[in-house]
Protein backbone atom coordinates (compact mmCIF):
# COMPACT_ATOMS: atom_id res chain seq x y z
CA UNK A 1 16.66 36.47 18.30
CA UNK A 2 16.61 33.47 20.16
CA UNK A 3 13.89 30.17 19.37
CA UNK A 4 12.53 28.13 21.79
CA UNK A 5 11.41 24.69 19.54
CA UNK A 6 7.73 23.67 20.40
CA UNK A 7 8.05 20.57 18.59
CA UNK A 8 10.86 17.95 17.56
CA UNK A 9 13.03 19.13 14.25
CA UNK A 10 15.88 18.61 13.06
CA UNK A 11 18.01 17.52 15.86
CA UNK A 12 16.32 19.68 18.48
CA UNK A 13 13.62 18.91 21.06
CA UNK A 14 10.44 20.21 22.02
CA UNK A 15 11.01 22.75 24.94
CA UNK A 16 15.18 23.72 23.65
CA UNK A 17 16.04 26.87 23.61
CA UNK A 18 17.99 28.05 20.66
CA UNK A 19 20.33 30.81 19.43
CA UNK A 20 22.26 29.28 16.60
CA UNK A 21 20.60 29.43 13.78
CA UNK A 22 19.85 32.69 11.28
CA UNK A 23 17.58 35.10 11.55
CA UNK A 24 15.43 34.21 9.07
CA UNK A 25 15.49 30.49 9.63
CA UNK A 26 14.27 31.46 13.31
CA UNK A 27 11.51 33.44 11.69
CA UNK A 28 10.42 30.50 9.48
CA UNK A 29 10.33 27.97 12.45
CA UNK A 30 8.43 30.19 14.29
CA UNK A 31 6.01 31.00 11.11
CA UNK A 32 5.06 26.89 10.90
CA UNK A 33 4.80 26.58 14.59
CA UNK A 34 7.51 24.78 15.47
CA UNK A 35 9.10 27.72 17.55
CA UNK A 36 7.67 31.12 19.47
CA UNK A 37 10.37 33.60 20.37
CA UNK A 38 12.26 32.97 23.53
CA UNK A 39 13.51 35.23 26.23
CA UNK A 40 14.89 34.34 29.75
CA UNK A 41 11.72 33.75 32.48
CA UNK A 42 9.64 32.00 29.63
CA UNK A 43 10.79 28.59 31.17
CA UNK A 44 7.62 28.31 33.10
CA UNK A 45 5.30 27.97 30.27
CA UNK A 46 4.72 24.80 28.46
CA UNK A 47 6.03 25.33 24.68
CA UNK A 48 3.37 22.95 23.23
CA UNK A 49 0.76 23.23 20.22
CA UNK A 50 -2.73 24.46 20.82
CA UNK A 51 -5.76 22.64 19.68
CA UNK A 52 -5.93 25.01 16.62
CA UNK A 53 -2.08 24.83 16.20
CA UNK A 54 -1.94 20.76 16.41
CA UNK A 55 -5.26 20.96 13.64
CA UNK A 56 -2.88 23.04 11.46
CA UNK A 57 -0.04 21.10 11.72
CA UNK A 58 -2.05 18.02 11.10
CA UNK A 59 -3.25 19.41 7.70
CA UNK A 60 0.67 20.14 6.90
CA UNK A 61 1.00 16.89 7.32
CA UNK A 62 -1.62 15.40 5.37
CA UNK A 63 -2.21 17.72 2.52
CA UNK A 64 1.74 18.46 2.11
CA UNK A 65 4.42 17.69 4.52
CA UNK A 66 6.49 20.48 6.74
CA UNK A 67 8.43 22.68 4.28
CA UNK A 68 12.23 22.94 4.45
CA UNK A 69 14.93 20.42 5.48
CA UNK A 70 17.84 19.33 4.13
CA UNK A 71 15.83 18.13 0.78
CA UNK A 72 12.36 17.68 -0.63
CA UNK A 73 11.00 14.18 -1.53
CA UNK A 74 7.26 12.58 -2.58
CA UNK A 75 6.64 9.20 -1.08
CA UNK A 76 3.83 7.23 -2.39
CA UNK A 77 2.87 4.55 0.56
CA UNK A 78 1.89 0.59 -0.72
CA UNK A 79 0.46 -2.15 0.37
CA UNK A 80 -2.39 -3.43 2.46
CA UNK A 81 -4.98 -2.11 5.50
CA UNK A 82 -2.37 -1.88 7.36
CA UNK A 83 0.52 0.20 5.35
CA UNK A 84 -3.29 2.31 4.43
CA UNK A 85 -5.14 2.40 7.80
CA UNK A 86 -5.91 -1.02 9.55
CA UNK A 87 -6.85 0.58 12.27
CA UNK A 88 -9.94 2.19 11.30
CA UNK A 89 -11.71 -1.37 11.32
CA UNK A 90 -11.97 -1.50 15.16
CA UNK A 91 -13.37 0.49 17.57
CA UNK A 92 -11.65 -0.84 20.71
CA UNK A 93 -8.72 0.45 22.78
CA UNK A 94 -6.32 1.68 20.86
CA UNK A 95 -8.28 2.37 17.46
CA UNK A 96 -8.20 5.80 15.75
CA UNK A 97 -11.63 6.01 17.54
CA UNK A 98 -10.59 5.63 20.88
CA UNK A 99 -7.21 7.02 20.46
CA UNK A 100 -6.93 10.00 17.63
CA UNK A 101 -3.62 10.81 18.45
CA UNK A 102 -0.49 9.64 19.70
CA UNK A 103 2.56 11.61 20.86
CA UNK A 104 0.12 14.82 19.41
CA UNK A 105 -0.02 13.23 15.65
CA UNK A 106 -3.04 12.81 14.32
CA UNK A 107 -3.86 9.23 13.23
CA UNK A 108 -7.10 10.05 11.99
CA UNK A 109 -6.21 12.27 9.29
CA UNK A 110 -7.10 10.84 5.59
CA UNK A 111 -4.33 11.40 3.36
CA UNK A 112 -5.15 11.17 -0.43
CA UNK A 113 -5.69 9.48 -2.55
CA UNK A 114 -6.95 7.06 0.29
CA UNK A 115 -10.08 8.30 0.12
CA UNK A 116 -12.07 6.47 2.84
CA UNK A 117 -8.50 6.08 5.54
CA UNK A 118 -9.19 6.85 8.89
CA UNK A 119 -5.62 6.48 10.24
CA UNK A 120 -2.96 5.50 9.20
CA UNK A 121 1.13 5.42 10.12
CA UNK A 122 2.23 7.86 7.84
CA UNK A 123 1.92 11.01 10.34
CA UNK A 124 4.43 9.43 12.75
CA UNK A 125 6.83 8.30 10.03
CA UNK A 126 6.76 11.72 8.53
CA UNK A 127 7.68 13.04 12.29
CA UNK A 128 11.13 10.68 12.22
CA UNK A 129 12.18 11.84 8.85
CA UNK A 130 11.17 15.17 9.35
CA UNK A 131 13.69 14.87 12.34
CA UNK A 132 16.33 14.03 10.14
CA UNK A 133 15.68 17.19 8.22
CA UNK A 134 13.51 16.02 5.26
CA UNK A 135 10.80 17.80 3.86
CA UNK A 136 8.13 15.60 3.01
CA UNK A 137 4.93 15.21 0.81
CA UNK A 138 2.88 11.37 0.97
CA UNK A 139 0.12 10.11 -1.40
CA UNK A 140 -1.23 6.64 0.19
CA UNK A 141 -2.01 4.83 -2.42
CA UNK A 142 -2.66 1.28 -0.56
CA UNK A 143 -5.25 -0.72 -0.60
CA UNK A 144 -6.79 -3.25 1.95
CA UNK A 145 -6.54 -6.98 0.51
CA UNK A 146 -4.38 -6.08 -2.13
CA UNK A 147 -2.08 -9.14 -3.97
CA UNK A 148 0.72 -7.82 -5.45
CA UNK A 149 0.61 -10.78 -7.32
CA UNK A 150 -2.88 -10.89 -8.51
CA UNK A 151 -4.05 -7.67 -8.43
CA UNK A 152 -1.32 -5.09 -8.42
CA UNK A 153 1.26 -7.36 -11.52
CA UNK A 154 -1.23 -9.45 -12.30
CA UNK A 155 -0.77 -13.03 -12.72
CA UNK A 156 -2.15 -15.16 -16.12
CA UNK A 157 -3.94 -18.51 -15.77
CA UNK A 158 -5.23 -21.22 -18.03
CA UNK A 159 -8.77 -22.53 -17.83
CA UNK A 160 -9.77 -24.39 -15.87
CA UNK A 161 -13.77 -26.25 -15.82
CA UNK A 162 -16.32 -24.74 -13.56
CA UNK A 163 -14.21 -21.76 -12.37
CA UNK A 164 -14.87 -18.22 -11.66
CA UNK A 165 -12.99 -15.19 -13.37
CA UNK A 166 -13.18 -11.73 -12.93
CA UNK A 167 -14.17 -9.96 -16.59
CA UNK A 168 -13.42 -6.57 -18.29
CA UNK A 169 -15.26 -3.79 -16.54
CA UNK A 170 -15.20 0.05 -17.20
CA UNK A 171 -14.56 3.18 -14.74
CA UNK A 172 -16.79 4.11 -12.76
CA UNK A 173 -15.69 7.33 -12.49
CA UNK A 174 -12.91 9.09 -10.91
CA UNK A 175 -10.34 7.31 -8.91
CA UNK A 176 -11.38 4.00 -10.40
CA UNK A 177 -9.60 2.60 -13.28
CA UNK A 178 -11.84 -0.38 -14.39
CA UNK A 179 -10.94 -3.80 -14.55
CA UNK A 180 -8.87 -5.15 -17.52
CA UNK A 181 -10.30 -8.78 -16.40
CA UNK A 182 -8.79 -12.10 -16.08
CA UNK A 183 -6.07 -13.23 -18.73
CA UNK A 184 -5.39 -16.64 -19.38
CA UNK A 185 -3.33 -18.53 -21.95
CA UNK A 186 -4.18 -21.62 -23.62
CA UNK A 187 -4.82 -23.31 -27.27
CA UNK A 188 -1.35 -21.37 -28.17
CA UNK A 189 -3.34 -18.38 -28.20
CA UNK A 190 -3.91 -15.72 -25.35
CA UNK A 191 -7.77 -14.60 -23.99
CA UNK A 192 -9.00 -11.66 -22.12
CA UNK A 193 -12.45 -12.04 -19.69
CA UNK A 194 -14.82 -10.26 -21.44
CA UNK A 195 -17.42 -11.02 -19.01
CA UNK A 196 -17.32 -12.88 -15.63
CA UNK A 197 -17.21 -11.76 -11.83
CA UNK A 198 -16.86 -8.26 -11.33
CA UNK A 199 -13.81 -7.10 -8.68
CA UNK A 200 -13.00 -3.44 -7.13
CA UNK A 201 -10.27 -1.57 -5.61
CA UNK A 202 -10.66 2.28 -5.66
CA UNK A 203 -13.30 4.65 -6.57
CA UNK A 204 -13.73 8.28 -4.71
CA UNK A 205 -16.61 8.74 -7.48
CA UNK A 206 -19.38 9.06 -5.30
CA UNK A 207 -20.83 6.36 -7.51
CA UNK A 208 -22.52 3.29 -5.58
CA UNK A 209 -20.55 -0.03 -6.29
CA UNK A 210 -23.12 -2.41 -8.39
CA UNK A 211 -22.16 -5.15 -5.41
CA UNK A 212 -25.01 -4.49 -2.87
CA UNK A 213 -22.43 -3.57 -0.74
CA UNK A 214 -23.85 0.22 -0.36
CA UNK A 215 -19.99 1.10 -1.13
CA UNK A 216 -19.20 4.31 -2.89
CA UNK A 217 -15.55 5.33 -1.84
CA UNK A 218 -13.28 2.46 -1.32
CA UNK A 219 -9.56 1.37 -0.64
CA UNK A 220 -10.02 -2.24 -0.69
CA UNK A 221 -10.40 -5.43 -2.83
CA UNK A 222 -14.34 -6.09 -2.78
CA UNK A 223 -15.03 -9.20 -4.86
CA UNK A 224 -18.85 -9.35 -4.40
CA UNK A 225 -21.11 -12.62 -4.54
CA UNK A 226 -21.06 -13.26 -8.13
CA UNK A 227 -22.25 -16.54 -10.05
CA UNK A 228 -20.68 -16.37 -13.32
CA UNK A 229 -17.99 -19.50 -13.77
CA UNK A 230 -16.62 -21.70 -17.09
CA UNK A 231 -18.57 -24.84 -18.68
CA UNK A 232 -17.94 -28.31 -17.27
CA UNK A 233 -16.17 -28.75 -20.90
CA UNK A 234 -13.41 -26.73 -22.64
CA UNK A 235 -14.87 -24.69 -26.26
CA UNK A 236 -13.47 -26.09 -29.30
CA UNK A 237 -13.57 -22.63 -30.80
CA UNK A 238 -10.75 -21.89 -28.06
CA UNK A 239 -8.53 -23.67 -30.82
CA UNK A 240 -9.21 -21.68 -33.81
CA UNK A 241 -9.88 -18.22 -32.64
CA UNK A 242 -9.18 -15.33 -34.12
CA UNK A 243 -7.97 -11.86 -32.67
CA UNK A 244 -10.96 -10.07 -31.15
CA UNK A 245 -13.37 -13.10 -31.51
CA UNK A 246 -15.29 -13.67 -28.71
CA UNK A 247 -16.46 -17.19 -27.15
CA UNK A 248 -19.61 -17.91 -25.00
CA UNK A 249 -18.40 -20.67 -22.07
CA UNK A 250 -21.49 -21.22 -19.57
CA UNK A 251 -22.07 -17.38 -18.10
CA UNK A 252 -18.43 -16.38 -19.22
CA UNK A 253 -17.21 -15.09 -22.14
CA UNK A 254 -13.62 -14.76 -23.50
CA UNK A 255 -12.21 -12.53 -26.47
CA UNK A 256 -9.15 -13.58 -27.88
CA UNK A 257 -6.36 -10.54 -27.74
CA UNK A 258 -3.29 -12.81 -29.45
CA UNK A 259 -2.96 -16.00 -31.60
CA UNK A 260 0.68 -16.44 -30.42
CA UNK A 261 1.77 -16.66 -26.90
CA UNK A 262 4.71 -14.55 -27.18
CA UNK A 263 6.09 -14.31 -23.77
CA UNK A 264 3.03 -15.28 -22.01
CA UNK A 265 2.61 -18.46 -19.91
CA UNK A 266 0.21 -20.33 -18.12
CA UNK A 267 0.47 -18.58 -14.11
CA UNK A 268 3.35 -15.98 -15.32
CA UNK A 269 3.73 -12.71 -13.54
CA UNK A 270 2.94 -10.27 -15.42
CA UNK A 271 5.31 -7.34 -16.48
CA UNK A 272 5.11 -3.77 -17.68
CA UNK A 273 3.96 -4.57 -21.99
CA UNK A 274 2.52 -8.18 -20.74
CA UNK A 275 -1.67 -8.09 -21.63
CA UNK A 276 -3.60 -7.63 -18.01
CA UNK A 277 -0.45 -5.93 -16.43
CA UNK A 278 -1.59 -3.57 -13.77
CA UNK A 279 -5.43 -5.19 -14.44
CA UNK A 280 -6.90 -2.98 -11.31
CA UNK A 281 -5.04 0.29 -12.39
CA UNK A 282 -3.15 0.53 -8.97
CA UNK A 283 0.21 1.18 -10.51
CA UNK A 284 -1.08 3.46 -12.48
CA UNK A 285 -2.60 5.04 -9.97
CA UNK A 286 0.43 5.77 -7.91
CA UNK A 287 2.10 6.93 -10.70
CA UNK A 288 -0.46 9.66 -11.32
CA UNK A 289 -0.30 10.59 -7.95
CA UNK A 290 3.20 11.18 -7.15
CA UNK A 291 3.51 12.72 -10.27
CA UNK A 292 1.50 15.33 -8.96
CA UNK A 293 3.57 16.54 -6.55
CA UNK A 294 5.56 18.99 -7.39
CA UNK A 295 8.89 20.86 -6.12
CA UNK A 296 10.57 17.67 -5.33
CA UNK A 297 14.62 16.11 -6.02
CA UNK A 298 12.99 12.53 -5.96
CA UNK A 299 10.41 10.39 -5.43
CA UNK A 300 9.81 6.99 -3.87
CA UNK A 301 7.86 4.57 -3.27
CA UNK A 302 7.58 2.50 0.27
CA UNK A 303 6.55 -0.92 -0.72
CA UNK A 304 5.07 -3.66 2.03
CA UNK A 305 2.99 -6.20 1.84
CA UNK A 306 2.46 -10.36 2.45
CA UNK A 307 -0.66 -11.06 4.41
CA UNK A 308 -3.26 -11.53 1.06
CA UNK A 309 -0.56 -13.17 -0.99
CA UNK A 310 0.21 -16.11 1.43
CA UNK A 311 -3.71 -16.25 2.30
CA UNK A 312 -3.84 -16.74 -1.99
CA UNK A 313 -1.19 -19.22 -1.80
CA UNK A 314 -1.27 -22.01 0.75
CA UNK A 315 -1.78 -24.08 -2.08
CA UNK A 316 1.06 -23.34 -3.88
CA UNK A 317 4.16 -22.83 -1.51
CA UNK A 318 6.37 -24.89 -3.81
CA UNK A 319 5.90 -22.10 -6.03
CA UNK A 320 4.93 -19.15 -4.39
CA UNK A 321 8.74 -17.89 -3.25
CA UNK A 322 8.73 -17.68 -7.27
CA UNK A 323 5.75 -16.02 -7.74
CA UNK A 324 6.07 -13.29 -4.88
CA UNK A 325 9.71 -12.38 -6.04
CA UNK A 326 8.66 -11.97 -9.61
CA UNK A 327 5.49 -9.74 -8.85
CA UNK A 328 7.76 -7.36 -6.35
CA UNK A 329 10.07 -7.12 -8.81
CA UNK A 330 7.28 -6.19 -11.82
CA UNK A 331 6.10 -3.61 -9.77
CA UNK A 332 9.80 -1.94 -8.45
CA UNK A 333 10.91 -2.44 -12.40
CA UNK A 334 8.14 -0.27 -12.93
CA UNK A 335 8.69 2.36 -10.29
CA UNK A 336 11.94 2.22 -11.23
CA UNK A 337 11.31 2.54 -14.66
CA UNK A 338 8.99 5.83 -13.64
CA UNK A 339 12.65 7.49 -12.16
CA UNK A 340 11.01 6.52 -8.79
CA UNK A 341 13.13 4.75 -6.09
CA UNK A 342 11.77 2.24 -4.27
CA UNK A 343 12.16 1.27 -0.37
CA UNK A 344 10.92 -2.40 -0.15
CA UNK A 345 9.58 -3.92 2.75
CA UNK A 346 7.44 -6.68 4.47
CA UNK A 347 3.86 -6.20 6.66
CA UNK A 348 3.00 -7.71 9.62
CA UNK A 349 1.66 -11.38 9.99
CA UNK A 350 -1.35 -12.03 11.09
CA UNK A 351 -2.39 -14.90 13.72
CA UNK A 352 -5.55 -16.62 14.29
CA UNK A 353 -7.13 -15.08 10.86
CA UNK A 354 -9.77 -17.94 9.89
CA UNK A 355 -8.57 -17.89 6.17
CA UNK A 356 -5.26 -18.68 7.31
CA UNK A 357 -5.88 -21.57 9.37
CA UNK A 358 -4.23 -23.88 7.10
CA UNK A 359 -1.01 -24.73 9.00
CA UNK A 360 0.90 -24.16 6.33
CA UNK A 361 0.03 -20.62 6.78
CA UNK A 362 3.27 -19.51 9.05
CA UNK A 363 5.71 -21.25 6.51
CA UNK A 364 3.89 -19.29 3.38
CA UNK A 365 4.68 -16.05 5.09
CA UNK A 366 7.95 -16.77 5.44
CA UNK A 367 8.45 -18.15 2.49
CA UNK A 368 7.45 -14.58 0.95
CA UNK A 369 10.06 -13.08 3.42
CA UNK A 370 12.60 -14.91 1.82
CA UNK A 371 11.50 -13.89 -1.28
CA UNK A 372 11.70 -10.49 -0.38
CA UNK A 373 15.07 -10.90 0.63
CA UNK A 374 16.17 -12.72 -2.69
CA UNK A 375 14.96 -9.58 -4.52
CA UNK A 376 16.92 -6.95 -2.42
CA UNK A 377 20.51 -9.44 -2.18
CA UNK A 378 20.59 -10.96 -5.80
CA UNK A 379 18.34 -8.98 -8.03
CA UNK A 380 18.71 -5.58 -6.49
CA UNK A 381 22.13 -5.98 -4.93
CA UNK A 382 24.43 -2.68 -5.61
CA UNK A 383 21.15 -0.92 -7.16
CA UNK A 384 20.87 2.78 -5.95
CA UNK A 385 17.65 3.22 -6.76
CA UNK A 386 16.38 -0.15 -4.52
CA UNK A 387 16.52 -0.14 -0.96
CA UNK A 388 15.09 -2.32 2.18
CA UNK A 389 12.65 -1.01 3.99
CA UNK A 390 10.88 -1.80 7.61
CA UNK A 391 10.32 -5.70 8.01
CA UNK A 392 7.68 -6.27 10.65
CA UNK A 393 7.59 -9.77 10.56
CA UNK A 394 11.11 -9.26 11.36
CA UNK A 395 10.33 -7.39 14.17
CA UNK A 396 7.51 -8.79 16.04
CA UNK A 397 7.76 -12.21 14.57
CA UNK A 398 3.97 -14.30 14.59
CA UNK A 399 2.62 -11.80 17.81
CA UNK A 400 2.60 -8.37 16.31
CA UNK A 401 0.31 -6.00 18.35
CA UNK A 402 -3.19 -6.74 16.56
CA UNK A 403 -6.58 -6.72 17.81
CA UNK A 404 -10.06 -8.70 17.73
CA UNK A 405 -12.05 -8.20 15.13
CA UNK A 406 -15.91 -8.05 16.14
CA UNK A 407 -17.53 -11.03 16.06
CA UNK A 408 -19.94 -10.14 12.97
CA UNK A 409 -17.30 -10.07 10.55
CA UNK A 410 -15.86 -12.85 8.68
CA UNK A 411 -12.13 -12.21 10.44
CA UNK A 412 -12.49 -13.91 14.22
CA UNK A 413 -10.03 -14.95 17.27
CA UNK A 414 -7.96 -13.78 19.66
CA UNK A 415 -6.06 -11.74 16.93
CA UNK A 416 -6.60 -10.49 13.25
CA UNK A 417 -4.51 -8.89 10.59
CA UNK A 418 -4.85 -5.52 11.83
CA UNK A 419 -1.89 -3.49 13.97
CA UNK A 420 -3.48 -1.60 16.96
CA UNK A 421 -2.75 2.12 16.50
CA UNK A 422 -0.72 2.09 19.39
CA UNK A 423 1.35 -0.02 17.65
CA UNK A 424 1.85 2.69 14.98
CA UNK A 425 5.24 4.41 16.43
CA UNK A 426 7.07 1.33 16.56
CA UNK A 427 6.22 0.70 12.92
CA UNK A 428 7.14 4.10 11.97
CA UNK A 429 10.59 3.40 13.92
CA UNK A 430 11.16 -0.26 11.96
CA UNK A 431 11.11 1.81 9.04
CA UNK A 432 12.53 4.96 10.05
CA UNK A 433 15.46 2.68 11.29
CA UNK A 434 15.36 0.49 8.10
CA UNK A 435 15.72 4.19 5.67
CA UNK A 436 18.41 5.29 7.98
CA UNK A 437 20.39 2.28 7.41
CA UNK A 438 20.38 2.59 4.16
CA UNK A 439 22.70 5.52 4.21
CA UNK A 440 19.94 7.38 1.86
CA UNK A 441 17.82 9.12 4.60
């Protein structure tokens, strides 16, 4: 029999005829779409997907990647809105609402557990590897405003007077994993926040937020207007306490967890075994996820991020190379430590963003570049499991391809954090390119 390909795959392009391959490979091409049966005077139709077939395909693609291939890998996508779906925030020229699809892949399709994406570049980065003959399954498990710092490693404090701090809260229910709460060190002993602000990340519960936000499945950081903060003076019971004693301090309250520091510090990363590690439950979360797939040789993670830790930093940019090289490396230790391998790369910037208009901002996020690359060329050099990813900041510099936000939001100017999804096959091509390089895809 003899193929002719209705899509891209392995090698081939969309409208090639083909009489090389078995019998039965022909019949499985054909089976998933990617092929009809060719013979001579077919030339005049166009081999292209229906409507139905492109829905189908889409689903493949979200729910588990396009079988066969030279080998079968789980990918677990992090980072921020726009490694999860930054486009779904505008509905302008080139949003997921304007534009569902480029090049026939559909940018609106959620893929899980990402409960509430809209779009996101995973379809067209699953196209180029697919190309190169992988077989594919994602879980996105990014999340809008995320610090890798604070909020996927976690980072301990020390107290400070009048200040807020985000307390111990439960589940809500499925897909969210509670809030260990704050952890600071000081007295020589180590305290949890038992009560203080309350901060989210995921929940596909159904269960309403307590934020007056109206939020009930969520991706993102929501801190909501909260009033609880420290006493103008320190408690003296911080001094003496005991393990599990709790002390009142204005509207917050702290339990004491150790009466040695151990390896804690005052503004340490925290590590896999540290208290507060993982204090949101994202790492944990991708974990559980990519666990779940099934039928695969390996699985990785594709690490980017940048824009929320320099916004938390422009403070601190003596210190913040530091800081972002010891939370990327908490979190690959981690994935490594799962078996995972880890591709590690660097989002976009993001100009005229009103939080950022320190002008220190532009030097903070490439500060964290170079701490990116410190990680991949001295801690990570010659490791098999640790590779670089796509670097956008790299590629388009401080004009990536963003849009305006609308002017009743808190994010204004001619350009905000968030990639146009036009701009979404040149992202999948920085890191298509970057994986290639690497001699492991």
């Amino acid at each position: 029999m003899t193929i002719q390909m209705r899509a891209q795959w392995n090698g081939f392009e969309a409208g090639q005829v083909v009489s090389t391959l078995s019998g039965s490979e022909e019949t499985r091409l054909i089976g998933l779409g990617l092929a009809r049966s060719y013979t001579a005077g077919m030339d005049g139709y166009t081999p292209t997907f229906s409507a139905a077939e492109k829905i189908a395909g889409k689903g493949l693609v979200s729910a588990h990647g396009i079988a066969g291939g030279a080998g079968k890998r789980g990918v677990a996508q992090v980072g921020q809105s726009n490694e999860r779906s930054g486009a779904r925030n505008w509905a302008g020229p080139g949003s997921v609402a304007t534009d569902v699809t480029f090049d026939g892949l559909g940018l609106a399709d959620p893929i899980a557990p990402s409960v509430s994406a809209l779009g996101s570049v995973i379809p067209h980065l699953h196209a180029r590897l697919r190309n190169r003959g992988w077989s594919l399954q994602w879980r996105n498990c990014a999340v809008g405003g995320s610090s890798f710092i604070k909020q996927w490693a976690g980072q301990a404090t020390q107290w400070a007077a009048n200040a807020a701090f985000f307390g111990q809260r439960a589940s809500l229910g499925t897909g969210d994993a509670g809030d260990y709460g704050d952890v600071i060190v000081d007295s020589g002993r180590v305290f949890r926040c038992k009560v203080g602000r309350p901060r989210y990340a995921t929940n596909a519960s159904g269960v309403a937020i307590p934020s007056g936000s109206g939020a009930t499945n969520i991706d993102y950081i929501i801190t909501p207007t909260a009033t609880q903060v420290t006493g103008a003076t320190k408690p003296a019971a911080f001094a003496t306490a005991a393990v599990n004693d709790d002390i009142v301090d204005n509207t917050i309250t702290w339990t004491c967890v150790a009466t040695s520091v151990g390896s804690m510090a005052a503004f340490k990363v925290l590590r896999s075994g540290d208290f507060g590690f993982d204090p949101l439950g994202l790492l944990a979360r991708t974990k559980t996820n990519l666990d779940a797939i099934s039928g695969v040789s390996e699985r990785w993670v594709f690490m980017a991020n940048g824009q929320s830790d320099a916004q938390a930093s422009l403070a601190n940019q003596p210190t913040i190379r530091s800081w972002y090289k010891q939370a990327v490396e908490s979190m690959v230790d981690y994935f490594v430590a799962q078996g995972y391998r880890v591709a590690l790369g660097f989002t976009c910037f993001s100009p005229n963003y009103t939080v950022f208009a320190d002008p220190t901002y532009p030097d903070q996020f490439a500060t964290l570049q170079l701490a990116i690359n410190d990680a991949l060329t001295v801690t990570y050099a010659g490791n098999a499991s640790v590779i670089a990813g796509g670097d956008l900041y790299d590629y388009w510099g401080r004009t990536p391809p963003t849009y305006p936000e609308p002017p009743a939001t808190s994010i204004v100017g001619a350009n905000a954090p968030h990639l146009l999804a036009s701009a979404y096959p040149e992202y999948a091509q920085v890191w298509a390119d970057a994986l290639a390089a690497s001699g492991k895809w």
